[in-house]
N, C-alpha and C. Protein backbone atom coordinates (compact mmCIF):
# COMPACT_ATOMS: atom_id res chain seq x y z
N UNK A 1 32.15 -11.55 -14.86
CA UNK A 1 31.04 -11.78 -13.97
C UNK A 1 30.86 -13.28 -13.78
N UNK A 2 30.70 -13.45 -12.73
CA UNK A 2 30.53 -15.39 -12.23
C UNK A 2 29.20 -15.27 -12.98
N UNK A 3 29.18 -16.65 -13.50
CA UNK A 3 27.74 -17.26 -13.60
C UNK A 3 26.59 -17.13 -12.42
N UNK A 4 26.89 -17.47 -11.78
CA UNK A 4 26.53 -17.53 -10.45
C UNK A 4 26.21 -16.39 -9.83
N UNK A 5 26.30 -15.42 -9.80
CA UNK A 5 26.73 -13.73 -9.24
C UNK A 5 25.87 -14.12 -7.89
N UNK A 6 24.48 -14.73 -7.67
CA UNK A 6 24.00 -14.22 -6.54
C UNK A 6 24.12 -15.28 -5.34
N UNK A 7 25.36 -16.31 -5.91
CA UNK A 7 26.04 -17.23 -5.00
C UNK A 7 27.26 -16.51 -4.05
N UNK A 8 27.66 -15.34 -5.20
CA UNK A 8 29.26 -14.66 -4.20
C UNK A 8 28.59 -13.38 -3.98
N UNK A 9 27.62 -12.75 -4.18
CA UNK A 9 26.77 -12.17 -3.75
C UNK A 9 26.60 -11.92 -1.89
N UNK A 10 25.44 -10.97 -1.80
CA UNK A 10 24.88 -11.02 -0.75
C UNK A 10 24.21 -11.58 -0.43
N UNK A 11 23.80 -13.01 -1.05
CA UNK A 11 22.96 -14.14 -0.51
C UNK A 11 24.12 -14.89 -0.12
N UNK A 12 25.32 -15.11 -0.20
CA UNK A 12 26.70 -16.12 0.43
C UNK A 12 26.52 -15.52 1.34
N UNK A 13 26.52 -14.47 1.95
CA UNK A 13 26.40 -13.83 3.30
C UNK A 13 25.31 -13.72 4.16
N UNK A 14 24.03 -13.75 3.17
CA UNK A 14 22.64 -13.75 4.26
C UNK A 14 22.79 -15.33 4.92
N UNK A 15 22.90 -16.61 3.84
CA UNK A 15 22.91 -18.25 3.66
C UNK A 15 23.84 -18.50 4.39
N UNK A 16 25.27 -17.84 4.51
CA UNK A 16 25.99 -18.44 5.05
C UNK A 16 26.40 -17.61 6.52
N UNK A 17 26.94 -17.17 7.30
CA UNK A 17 26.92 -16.58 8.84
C UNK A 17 26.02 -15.84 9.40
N UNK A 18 25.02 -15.02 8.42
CA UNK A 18 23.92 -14.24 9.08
C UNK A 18 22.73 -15.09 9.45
N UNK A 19 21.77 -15.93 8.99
CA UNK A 19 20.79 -16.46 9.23
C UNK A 19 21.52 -17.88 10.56
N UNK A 20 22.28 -18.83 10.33
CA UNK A 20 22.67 -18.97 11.69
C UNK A 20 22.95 -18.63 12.87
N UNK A 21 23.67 -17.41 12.56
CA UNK A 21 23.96 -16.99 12.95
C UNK A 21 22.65 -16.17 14.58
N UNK A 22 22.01 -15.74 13.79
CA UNK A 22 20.20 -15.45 14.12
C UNK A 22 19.57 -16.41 15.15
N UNK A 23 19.83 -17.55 13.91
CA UNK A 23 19.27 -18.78 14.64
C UNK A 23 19.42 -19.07 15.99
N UNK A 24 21.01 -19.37 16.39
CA UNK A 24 22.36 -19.36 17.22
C UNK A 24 21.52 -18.02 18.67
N UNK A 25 21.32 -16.76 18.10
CA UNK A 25 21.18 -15.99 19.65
C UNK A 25 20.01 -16.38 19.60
N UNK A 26 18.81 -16.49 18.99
CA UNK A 26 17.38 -16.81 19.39
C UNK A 26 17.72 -18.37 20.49
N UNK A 27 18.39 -19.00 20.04
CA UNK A 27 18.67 -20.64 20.30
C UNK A 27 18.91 -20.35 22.01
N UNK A 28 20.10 -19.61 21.92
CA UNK A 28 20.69 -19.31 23.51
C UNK A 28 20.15 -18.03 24.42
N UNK A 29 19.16 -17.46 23.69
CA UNK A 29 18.94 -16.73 24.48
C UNK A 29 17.32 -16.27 24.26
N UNK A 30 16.47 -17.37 24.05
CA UNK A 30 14.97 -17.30 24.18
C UNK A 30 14.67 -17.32 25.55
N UNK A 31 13.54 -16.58 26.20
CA UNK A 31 13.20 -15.98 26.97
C UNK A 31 13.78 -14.93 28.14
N UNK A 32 14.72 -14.42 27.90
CA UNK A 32 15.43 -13.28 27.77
C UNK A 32 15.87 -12.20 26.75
N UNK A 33 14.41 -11.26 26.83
CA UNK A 33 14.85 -10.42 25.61
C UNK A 33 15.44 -9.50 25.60
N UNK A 34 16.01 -8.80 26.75
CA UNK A 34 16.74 -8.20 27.01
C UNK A 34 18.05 -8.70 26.52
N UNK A 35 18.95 -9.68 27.35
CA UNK A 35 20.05 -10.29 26.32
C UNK A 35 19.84 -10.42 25.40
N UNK A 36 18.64 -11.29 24.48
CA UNK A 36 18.85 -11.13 22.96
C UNK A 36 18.87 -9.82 22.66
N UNK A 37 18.12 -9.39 22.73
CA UNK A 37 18.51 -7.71 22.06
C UNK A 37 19.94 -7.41 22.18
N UNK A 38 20.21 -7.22 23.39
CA UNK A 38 22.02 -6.65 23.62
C UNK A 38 23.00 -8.03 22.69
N UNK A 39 22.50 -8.78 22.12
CA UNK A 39 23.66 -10.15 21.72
C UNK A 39 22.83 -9.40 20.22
N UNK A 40 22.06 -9.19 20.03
CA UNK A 40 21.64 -9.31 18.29
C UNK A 40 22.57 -7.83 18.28
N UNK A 41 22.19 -6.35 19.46
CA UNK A 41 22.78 -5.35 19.18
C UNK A 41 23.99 -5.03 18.43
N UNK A 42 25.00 -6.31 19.33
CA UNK A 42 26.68 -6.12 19.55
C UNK A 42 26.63 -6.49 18.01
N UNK A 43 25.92 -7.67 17.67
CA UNK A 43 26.47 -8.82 16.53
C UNK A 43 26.43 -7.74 15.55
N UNK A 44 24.85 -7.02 15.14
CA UNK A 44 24.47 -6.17 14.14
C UNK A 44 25.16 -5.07 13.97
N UNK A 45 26.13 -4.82 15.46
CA UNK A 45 26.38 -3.15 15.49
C UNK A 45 28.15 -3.66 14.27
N UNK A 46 28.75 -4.70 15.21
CA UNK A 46 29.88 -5.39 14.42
C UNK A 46 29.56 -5.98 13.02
N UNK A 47 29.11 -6.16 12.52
CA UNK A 47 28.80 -6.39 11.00
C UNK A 47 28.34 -4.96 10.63
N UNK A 48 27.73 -4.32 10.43
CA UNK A 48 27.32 -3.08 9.81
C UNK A 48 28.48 -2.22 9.79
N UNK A 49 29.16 -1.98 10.71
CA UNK A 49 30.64 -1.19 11.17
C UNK A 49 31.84 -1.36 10.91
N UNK A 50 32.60 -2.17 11.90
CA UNK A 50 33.80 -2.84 11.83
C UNK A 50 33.63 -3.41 10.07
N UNK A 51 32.74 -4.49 9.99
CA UNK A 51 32.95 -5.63 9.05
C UNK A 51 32.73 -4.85 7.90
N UNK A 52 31.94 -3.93 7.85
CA UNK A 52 30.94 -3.32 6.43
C UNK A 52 32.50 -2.63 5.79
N UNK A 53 33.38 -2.23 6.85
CA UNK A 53 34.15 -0.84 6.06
C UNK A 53 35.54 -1.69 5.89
N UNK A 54 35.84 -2.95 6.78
CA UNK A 54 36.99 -3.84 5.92
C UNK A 54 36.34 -4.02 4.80
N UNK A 55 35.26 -4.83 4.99
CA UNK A 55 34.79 -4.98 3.08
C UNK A 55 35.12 -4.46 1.97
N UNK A 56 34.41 -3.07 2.49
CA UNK A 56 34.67 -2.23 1.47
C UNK A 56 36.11 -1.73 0.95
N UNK A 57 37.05 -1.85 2.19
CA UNK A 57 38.31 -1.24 2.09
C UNK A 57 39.11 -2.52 1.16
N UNK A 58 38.59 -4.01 1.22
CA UNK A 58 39.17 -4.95 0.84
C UNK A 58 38.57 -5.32 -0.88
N UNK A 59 37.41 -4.04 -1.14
CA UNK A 59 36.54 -4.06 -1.90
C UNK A 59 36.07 -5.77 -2.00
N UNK A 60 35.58 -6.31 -1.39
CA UNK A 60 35.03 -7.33 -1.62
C UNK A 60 33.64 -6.78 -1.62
N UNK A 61 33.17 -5.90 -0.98
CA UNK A 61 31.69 -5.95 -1.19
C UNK A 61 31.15 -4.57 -0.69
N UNK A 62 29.92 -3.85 -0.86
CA UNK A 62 29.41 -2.56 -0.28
C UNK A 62 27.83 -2.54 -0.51
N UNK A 63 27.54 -2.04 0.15
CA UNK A 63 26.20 -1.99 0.13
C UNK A 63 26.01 -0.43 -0.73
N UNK A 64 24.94 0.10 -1.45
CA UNK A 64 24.55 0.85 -2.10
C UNK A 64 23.83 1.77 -1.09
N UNK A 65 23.25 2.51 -1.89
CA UNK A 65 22.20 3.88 -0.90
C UNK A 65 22.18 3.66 0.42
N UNK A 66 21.83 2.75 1.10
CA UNK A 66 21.58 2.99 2.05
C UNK A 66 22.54 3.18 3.15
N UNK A 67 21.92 3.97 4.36
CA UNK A 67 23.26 4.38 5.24
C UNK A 67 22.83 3.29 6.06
N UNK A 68 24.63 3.41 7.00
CA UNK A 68 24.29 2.10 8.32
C UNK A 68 23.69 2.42 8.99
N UNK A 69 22.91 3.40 9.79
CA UNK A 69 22.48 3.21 10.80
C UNK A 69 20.70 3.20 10.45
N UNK A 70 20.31 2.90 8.82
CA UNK A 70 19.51 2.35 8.57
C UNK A 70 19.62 1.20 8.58
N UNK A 71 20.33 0.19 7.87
CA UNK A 71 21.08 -0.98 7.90
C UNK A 71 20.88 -1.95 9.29
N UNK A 72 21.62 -0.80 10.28
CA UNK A 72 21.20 -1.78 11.84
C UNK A 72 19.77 -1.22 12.29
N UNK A 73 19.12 -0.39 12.09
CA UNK A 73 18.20 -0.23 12.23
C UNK A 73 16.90 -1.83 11.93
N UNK A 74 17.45 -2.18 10.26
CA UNK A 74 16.45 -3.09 9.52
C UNK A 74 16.92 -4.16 10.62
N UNK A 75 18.27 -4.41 10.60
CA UNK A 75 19.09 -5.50 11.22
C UNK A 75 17.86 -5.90 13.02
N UNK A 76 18.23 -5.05 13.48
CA UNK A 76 17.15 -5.09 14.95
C UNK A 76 15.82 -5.02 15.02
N UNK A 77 14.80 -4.45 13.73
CA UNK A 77 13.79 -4.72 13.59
C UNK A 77 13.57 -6.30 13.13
N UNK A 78 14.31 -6.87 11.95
CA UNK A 78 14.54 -8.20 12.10
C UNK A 78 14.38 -8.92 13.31
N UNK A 79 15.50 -8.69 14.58
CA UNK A 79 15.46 -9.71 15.71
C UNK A 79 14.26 -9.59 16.22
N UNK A 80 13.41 -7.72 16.01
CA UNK A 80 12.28 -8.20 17.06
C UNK A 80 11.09 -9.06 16.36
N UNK A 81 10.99 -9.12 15.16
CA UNK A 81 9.91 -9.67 14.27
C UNK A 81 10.19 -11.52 14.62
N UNK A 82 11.44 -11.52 14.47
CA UNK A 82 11.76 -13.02 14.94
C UNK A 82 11.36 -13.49 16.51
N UNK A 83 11.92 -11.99 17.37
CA UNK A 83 11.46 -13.16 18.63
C UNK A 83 9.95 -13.45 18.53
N UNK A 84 9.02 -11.80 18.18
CA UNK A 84 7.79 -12.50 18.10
C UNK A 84 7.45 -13.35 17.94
N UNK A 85 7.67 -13.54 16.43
CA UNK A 85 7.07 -14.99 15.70
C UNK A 85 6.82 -16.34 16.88
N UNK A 86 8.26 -16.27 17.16
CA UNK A 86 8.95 -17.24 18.25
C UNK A 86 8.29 -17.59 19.50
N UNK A 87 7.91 -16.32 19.98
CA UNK A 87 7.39 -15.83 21.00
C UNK A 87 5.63 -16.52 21.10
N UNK A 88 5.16 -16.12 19.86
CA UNK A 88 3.80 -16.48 19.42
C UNK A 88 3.62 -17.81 18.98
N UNK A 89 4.53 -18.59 18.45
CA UNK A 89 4.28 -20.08 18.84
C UNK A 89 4.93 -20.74 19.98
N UNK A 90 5.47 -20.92 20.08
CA UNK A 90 5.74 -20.74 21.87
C UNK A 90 4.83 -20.99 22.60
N UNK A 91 3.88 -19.67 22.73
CA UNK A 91 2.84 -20.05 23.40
C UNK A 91 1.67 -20.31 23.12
N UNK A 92 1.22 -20.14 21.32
CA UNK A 92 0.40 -21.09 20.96
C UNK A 92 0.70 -22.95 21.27
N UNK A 93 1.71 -23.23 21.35
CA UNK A 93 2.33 -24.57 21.42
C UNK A 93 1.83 -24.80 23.00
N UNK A 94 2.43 -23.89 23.90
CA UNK A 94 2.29 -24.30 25.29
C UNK A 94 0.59 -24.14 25.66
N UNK A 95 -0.46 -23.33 25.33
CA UNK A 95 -1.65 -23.77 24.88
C UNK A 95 -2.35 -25.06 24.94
N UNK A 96 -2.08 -25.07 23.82
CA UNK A 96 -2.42 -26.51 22.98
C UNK A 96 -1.91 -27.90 23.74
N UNK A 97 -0.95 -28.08 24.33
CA UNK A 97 -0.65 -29.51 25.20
C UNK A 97 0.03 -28.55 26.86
N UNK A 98 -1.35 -28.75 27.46
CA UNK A 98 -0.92 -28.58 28.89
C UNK A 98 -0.46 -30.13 29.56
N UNK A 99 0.63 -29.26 30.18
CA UNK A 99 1.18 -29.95 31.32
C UNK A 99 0.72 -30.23 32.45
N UNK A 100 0.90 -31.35 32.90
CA UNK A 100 0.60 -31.41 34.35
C UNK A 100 1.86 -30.58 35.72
């Protein structure tokens, strides 16, 4: 067992391509939530699927109990909690210093 376990873990994977990753479609595709949704869909549907069952086949990694289409389920409730947030300062921000 690494010292480390929750470095090669599923925190190397939340820390390292998923949360940029996030970042990255909110970045390119704020105020269109329609595309974000369909860009978070594809990303979430390809990691849970494709990526989840090389993993496993490469045994590098598996997720426990839960099934995928809970998995992308959490995955897309995620994007919408984010655009909110996003969404809600946004326009607390645009509020607060009007433009001429």
């Amino acid at each position: 067992m690494p010292p480390l376990r929750y470095l090669t873990g599923e925190m190397a994977l939340v820390l390292g391509p998923f949360i940029p990753g996030s970042f990255w479609i909110m970045r390119l595709t704020y105020g269109r939530f329609g595309l974000y949704m369909l860009l978070n869909l594809i990303t979430d549907w390809l990691f849970v699927y494709p990526f989840q069952t090389m993993t496993k086949k490469l045994k590098m990694f598996r997720f426990g109990t839960i099934k995928k289409p809970q998995l992308l389920s959490i995955f897309l409730f995620k994007a919408v909690l984010m655009y909110g947030f996003q969404y809600v300062i946004v326009e607390k921000a645009n509020k607060e210093d009007p433009s001429p």
